[in-house]
C-alpha atoms as a PDB file:
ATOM      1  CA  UNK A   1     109.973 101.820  49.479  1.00  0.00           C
ATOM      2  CA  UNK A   2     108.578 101.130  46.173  1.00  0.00           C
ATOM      3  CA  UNK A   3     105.904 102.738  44.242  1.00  0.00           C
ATOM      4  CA  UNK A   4     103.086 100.707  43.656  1.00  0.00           C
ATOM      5  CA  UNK A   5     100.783 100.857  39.947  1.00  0.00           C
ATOM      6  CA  UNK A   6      97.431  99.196  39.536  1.00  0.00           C
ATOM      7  CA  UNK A   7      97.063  98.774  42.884  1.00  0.00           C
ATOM      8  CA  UNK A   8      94.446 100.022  46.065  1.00  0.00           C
ATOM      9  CA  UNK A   9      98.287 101.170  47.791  1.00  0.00           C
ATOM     10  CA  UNK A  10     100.987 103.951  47.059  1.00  0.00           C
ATOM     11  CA  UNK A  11     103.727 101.900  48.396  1.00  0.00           C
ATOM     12  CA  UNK A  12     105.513  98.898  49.593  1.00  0.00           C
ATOM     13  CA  UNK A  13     108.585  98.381  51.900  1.00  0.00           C
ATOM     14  CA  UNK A  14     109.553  94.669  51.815  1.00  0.00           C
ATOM     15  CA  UNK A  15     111.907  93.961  54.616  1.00  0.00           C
ATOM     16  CA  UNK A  16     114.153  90.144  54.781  1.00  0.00           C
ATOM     17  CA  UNK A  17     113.708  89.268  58.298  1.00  0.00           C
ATOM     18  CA  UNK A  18     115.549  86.633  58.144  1.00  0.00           C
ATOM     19  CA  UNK A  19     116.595  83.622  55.694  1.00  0.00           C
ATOM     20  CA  UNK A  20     112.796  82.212  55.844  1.00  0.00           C
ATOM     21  CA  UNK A  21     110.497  84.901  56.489  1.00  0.00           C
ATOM     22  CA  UNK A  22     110.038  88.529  54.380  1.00  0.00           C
ATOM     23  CA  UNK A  23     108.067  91.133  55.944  1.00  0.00           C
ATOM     24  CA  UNK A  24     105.891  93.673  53.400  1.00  0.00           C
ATOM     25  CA  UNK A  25     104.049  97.559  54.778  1.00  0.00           C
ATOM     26  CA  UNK A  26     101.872  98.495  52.400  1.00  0.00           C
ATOM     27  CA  UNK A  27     101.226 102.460  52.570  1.00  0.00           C
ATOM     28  CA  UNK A  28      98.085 103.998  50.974  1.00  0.00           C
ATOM     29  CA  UNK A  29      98.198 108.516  51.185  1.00  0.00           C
ATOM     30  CA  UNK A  30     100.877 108.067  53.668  1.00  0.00           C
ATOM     31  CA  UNK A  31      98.641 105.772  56.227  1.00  0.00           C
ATOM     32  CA  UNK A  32      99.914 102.063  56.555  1.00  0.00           C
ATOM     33  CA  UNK A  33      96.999  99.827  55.309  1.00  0.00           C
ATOM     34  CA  UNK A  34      98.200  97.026  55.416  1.00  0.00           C
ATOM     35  CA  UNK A  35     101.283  94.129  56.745  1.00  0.00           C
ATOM     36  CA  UNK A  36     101.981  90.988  55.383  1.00  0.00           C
ATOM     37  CA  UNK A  37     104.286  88.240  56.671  1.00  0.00           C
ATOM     38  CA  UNK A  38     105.404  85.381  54.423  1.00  0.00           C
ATOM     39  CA  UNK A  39     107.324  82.694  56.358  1.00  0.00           C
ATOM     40  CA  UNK A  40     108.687  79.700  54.249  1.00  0.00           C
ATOM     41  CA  UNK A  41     109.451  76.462  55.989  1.00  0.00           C
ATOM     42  CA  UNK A  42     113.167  75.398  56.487  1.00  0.00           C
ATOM     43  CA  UNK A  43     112.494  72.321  53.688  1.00  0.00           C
ATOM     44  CA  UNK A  44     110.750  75.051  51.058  1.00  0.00           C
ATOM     45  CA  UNK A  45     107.857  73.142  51.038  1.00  0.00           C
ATOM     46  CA  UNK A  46     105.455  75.337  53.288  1.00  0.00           C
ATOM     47  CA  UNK A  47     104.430  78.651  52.983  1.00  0.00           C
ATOM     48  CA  UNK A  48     102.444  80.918  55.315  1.00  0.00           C
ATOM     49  CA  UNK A  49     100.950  84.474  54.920  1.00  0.00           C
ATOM     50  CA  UNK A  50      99.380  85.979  57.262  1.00  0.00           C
ATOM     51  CA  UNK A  51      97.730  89.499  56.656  1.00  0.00           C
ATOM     52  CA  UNK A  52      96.601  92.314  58.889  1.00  0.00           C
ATOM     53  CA  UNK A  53      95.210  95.879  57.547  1.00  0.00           C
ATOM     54  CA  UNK A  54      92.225  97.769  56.773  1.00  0.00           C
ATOM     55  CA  UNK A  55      89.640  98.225  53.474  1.00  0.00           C
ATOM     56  CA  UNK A  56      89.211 101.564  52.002  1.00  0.00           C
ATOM     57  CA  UNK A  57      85.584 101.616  53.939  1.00  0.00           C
ATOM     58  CA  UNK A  58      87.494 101.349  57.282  1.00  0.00           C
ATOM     59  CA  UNK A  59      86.561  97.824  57.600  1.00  0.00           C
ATOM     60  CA  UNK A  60      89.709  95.994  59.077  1.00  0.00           C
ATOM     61  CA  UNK A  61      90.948  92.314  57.541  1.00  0.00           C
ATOM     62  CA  UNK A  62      93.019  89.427  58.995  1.00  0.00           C
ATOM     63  CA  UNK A  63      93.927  86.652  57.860  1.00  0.00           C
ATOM     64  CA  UNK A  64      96.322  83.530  57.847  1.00  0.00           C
ATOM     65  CA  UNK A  65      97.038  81.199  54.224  1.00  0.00           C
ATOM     66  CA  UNK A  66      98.649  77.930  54.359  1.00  0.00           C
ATOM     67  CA  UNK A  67     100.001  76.779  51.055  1.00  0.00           C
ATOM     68  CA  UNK A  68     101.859  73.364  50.851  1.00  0.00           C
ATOM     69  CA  UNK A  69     104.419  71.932  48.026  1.00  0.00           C
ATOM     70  CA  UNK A  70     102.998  68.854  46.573  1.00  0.00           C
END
């Protein structure tokens, strides 16, 4: 885990799932808030992010980012 400054977290425990994908918990007064997934296509020119978690009003998020190479 790594301590987080500047930010609405504590924490952050990135995990390398595999050779394409990185897996993040984000940890705010020792409650998980929030997970990220970033998956990289095999050619490097795609990424996707998709995020689940919840605001500090209680108010939960998710959400899936596309980003291309051009």
């Amino acid at each position: 885990q790594y301590e987080l400054q500047n930010s609405r977290n504590d924490t952050v425990k990135l995990q390398l799932v595999d050779a394409h994908t990185v897996e993040a918990v984000y940890w705010r007064d020792d409650q998980v808030t929030q997970r990220d997934r970033w998956v990289v296509s095999a050619d490097g020119r795609q990424m996707t992010v998709t995020t689940a978690g919840v605001l500090e009003t209680g108010q939960k998020v998710s959400e899936t980012l596309g980003f291309k190479k051009l």
